[in-house]
C-alpha atoms as a PDB file:
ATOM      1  CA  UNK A   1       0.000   0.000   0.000  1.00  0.00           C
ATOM      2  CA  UNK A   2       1.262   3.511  -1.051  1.00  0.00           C
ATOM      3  CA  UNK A   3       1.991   5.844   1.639  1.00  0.00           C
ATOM      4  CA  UNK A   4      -0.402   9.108   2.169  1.00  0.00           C
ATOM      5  CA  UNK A   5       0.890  12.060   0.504  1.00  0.00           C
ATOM      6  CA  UNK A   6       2.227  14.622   3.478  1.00  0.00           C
ATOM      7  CA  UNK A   7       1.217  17.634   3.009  1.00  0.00           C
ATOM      8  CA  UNK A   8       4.027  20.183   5.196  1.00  0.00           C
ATOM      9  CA  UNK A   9       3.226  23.984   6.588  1.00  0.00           C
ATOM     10  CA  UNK A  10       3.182  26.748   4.438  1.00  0.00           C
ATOM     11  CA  UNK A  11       2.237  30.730   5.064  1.00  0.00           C
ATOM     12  CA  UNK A  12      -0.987  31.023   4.164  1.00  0.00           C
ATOM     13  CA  UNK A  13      -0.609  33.581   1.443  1.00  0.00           C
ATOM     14  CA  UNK A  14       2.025  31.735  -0.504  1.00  0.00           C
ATOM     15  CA  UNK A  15       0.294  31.599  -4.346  1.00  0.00           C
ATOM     16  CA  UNK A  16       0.415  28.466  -6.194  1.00  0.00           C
ATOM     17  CA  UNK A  17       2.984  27.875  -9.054  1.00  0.00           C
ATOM     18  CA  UNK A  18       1.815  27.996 -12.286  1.00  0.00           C
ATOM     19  CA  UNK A  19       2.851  24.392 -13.474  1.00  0.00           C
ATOM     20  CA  UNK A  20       2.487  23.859 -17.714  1.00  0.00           C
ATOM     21  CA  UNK A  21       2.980  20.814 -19.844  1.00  0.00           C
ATOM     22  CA  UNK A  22       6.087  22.508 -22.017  1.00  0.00           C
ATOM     23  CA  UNK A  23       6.959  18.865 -24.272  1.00  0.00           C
ATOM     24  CA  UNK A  24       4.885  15.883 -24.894  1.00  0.00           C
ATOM     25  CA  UNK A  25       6.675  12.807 -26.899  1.00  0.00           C
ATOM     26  CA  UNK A  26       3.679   9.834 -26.465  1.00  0.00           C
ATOM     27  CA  UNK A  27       0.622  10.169 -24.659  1.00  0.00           C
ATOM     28  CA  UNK A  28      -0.978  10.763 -21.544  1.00  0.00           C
ATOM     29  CA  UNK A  29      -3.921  11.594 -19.529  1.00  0.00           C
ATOM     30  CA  UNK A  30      -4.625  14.265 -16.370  1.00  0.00           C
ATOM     31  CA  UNK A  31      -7.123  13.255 -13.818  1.00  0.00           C
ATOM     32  CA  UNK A  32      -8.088  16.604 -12.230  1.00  0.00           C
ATOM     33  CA  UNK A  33      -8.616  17.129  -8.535  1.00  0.00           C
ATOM     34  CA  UNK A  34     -12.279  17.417  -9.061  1.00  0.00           C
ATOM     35  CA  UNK A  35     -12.775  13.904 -10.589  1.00  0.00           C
ATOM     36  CA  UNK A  36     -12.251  14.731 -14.087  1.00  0.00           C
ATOM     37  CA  UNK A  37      -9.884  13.368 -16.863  1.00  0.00           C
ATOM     38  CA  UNK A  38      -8.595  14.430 -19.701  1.00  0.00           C
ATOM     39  CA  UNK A  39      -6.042  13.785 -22.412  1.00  0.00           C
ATOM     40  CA  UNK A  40      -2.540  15.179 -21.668  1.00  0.00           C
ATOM     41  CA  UNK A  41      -1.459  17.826 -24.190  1.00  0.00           C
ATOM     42  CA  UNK A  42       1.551  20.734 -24.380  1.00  0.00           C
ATOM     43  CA  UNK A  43       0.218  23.510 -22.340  1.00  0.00           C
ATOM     44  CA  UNK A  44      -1.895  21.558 -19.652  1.00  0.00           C
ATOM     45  CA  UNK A  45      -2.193  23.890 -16.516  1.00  0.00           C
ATOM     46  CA  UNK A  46      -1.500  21.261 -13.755  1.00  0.00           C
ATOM     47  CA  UNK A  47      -3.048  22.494 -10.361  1.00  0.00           C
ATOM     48  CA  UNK A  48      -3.239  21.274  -7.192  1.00  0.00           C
ATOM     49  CA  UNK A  49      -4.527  17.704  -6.648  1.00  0.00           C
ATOM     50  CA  UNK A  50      -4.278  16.645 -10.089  1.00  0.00           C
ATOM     51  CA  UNK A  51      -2.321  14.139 -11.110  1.00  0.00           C
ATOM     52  CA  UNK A  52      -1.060  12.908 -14.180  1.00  0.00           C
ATOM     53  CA  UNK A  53      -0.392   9.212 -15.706  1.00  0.00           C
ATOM     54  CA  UNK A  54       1.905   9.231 -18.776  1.00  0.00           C
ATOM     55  CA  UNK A  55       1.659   6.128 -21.187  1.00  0.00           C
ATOM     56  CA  UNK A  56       4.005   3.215 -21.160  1.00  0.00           C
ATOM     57  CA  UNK A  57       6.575   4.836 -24.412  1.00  0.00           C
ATOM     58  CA  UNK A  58       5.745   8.628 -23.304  1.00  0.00           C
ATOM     59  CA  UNK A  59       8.026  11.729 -21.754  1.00  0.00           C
ATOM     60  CA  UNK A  60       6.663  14.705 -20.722  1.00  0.00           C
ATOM     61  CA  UNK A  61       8.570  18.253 -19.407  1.00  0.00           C
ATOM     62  CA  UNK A  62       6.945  20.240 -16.716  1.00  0.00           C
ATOM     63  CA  UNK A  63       7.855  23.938 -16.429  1.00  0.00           C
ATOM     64  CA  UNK A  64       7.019  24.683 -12.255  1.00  0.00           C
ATOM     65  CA  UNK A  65       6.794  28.497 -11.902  1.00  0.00           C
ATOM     66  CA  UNK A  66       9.358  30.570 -13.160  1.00  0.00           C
ATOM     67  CA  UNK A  67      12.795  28.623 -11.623  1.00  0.00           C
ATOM     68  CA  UNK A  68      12.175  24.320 -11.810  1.00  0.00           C
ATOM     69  CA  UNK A  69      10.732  21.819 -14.166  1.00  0.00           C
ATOM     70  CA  UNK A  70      10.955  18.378 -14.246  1.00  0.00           C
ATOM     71  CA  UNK A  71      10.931  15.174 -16.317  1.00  0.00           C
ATOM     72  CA  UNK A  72       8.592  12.649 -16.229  1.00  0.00           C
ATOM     73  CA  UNK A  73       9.429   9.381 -17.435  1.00  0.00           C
ATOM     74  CA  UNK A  74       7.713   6.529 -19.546  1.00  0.00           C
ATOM     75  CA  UNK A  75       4.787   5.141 -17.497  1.00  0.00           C
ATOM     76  CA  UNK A  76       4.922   7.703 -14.847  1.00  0.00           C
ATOM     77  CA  UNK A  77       1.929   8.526 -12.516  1.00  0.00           C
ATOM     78  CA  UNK A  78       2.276  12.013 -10.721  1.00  0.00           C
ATOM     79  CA  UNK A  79       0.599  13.685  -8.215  1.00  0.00           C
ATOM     80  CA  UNK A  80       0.585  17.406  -7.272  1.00  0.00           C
ATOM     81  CA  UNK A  81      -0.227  17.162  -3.255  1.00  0.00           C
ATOM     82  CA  UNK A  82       1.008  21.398  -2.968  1.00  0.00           C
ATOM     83  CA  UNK A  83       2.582  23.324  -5.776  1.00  0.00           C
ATOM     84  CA  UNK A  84       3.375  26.821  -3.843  1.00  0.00           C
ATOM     85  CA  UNK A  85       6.346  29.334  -4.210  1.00  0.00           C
ATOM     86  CA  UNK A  86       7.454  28.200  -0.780  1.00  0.00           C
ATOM     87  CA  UNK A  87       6.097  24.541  -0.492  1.00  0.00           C
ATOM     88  CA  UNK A  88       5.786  21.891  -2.987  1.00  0.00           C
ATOM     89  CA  UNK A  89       4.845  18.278  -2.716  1.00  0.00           C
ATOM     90  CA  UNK A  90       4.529  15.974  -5.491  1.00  0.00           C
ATOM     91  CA  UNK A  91       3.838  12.033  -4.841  1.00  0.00           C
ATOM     92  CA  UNK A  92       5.436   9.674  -7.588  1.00  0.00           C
ATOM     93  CA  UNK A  93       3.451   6.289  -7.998  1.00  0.00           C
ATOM     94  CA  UNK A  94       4.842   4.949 -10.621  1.00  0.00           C
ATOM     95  CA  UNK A  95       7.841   5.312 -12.858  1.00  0.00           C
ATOM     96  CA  UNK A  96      10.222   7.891 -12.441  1.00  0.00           C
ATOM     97  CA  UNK A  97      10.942  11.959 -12.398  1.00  0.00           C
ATOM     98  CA  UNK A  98      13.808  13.919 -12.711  1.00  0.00           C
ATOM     99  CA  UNK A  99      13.791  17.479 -10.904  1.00  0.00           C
ATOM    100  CA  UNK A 100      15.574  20.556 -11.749  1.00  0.00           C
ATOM    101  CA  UNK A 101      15.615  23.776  -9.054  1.00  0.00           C
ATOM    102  CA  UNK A 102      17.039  26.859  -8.448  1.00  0.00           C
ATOM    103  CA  UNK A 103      18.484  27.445  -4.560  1.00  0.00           C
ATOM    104  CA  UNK A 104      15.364  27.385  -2.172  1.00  0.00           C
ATOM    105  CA  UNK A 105      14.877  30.236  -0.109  1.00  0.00           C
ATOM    106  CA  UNK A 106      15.438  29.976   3.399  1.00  0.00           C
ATOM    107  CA  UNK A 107      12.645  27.707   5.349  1.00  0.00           C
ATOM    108  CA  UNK A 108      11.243  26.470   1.648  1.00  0.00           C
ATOM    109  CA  UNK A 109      10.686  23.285   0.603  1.00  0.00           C
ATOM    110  CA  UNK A 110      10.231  20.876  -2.080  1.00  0.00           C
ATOM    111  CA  UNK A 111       9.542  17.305  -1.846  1.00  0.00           C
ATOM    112  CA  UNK A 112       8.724  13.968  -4.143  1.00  0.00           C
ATOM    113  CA  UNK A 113       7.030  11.435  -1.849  1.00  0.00           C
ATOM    114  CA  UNK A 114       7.383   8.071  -3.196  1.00  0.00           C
ATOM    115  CA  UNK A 115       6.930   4.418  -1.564  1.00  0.00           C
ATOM    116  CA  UNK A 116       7.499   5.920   2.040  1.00  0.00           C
ATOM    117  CA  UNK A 117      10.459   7.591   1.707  1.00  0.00           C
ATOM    118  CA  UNK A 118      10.521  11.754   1.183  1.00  0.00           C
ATOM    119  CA  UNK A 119      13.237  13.410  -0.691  1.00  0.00           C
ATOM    120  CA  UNK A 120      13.603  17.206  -0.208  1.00  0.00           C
ATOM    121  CA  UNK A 121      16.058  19.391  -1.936  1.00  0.00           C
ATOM    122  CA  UNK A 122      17.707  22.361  -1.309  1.00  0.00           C
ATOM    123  CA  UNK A 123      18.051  23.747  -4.843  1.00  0.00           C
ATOM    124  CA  UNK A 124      19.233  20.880  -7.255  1.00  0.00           C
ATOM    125  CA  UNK A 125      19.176  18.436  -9.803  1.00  0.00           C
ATOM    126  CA  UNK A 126      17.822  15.205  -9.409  1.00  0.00           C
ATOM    127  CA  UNK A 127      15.962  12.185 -10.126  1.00  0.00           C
ATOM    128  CA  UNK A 128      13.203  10.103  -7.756  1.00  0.00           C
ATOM    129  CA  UNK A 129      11.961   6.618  -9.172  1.00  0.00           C
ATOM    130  CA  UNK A 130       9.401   4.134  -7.887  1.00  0.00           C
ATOM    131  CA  UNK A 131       9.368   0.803  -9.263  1.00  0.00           C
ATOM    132  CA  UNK A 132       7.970  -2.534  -8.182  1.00  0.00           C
ATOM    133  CA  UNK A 133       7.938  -0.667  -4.439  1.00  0.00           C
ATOM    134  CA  UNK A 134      11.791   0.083  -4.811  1.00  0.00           C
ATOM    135  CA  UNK A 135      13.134   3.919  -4.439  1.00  0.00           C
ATOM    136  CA  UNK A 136      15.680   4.986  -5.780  1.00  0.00           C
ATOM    137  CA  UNK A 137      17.066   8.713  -5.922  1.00  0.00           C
ATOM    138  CA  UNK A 138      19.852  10.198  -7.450  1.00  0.00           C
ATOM    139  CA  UNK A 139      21.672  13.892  -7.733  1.00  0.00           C
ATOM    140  CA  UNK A 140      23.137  15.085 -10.077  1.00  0.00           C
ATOM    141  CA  UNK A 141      24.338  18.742  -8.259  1.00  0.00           C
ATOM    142  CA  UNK A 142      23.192  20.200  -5.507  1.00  0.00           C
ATOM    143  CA  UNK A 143      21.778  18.186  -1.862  1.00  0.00           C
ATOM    144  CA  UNK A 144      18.902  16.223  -1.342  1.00  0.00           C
ATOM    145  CA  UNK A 145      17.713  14.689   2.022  1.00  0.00           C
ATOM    146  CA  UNK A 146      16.149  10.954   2.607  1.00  0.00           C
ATOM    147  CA  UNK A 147      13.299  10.173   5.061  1.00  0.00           C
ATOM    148  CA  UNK A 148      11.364   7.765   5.801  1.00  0.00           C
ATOM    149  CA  UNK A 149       7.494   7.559   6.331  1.00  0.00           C
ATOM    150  CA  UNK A 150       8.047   8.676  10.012  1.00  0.00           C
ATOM    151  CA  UNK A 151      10.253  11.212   9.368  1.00  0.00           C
ATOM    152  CA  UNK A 152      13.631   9.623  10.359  1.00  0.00           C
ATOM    153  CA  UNK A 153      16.635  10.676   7.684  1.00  0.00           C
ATOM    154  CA  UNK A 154      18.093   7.644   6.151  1.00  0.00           C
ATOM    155  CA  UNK A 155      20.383   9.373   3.726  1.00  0.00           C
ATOM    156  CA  UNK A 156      21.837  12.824   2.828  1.00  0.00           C
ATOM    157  CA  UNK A 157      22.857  13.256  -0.699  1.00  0.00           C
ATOM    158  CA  UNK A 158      25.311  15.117  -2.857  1.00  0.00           C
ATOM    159  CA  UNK A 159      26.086  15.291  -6.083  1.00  0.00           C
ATOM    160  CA  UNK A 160      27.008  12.104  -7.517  1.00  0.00           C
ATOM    161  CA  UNK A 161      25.149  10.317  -4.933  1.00  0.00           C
ATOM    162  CA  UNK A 162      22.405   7.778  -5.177  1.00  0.00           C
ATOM    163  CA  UNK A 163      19.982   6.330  -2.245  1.00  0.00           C
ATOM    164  CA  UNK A 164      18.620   2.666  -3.376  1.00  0.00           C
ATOM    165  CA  UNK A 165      15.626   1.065  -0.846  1.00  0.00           C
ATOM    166  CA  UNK A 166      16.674  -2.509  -1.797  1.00  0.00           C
ATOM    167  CA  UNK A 167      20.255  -1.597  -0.128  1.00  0.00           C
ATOM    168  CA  UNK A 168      19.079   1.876   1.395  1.00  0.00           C
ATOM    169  CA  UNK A 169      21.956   4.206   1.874  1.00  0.00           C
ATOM    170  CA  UNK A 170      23.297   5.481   5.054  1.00  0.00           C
ATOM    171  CA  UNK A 171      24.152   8.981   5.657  1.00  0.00           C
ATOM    172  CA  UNK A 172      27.475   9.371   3.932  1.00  0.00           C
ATOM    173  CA  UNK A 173      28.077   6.037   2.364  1.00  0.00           C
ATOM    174  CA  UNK A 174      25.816   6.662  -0.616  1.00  0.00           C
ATOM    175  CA  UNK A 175      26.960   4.955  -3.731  1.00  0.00           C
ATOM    176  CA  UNK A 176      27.938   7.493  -6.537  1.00  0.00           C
ATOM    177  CA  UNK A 177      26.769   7.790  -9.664  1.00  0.00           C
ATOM    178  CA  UNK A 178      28.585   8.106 -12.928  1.00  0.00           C
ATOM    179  CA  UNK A 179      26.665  11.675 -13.860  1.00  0.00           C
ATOM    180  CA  UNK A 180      28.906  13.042 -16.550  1.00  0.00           C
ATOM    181  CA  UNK A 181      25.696  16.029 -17.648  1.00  0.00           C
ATOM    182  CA  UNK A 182      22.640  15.978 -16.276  1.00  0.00           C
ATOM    183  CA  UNK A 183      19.894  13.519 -16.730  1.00  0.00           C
ATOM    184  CA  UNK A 184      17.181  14.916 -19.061  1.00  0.00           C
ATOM    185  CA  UNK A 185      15.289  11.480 -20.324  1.00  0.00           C
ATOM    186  CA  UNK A 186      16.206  11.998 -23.885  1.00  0.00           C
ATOM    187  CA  UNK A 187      15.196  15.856 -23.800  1.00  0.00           C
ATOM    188  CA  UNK A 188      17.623  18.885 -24.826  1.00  0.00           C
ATOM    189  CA  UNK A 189      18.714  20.860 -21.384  1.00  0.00           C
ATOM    190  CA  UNK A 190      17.072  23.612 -23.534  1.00  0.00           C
ATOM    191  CA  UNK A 191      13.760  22.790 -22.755  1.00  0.00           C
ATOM    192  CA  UNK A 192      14.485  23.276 -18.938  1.00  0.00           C
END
């Protein structure tokens, strides 16, 4: 069973990002908050609560306000728990996303829930994926921090750093990565 998505603090007039489908290779669907669906397409809003399921041979690029984006890989399912300027929290299901930031402000956060672990960032590049219940995260530059469903840190990550749940990581015996550019799933570093 998946874990609930946590939903952190935030000041209550933070606005919500404006979050837009930039690239669409394949297909996909977005199953909005309020129960509806629809097919994905380049220039989907994405809001709060929706979440999005990309087909099996399909990559989408998310632009997320004016300084992230992120990758979504074949087969991923998405979920936008908060999407705000000082607070965001997406849950992966399924499949796998790669995350691009500028430095957080101070007391910010943004986080990719997936199988009961929590990876926040402080202003990086990375990539979360959730297969078969297995986590995995990986940085490319930047830090990223590893918890558990209750919290606890099980790994902090630098660049070159992975955290695997089948062997999960320690703090500071993460196994690096060979991460010669950045991972973009096949799409030009333009497009971020």
């Amino acid at each position: 069973p998946l874990p609930a998505p946590v939903v952190l603090s935030t000041l209550a007039g933070a606005p919500e990002l404006e979050v837009i489908v930039t690239a669409l290779a394949g297909n996909g669907r977005i199953e909005r908050g309020q129960g509806a669906a629809a097919s994905l397409e380049v220039d989907t809003v994405v809001r709060e609560g929706d979440t999005l399921q990309l087909g099996a041979d399909s990559l989408a690029h998310l632009r997320i306000g004016a300084a992230a984006g992120c990758v979504l890989g074949p087969g991923t399912r998405l979920g936008f728990t908060r999407i705000r300027a000082d607070n965001s929290m997406l849950q992966l299901f399924s499949g796998h996303v790669v995350s691009r930031l500028a430095p957080l402000a101070a007391g910010s956060h943004y986080v990719v829930g997936a199988g009961g672990y929590l990876a926040s960032v402080e202003g990086t590049h990375f990539e979360v994926s959730l297969e078969s219940q297995r986590v995995a995260v990986a940085v490319s530059s930047g830090r990223v921090a590893v918890r558990d469903a209750a919290g606890s840190l099980v790994a902090k990550l630098a660049a070159n750093e992975r955290f695997d749940s089948a062997g999960a990581a320690t703090e500071g015996s993460a196994e690096p990565l060979a991460l010669d550019e950045p991972r973009t799933l096949g799409l030009p570093l333009s497009r971020w």
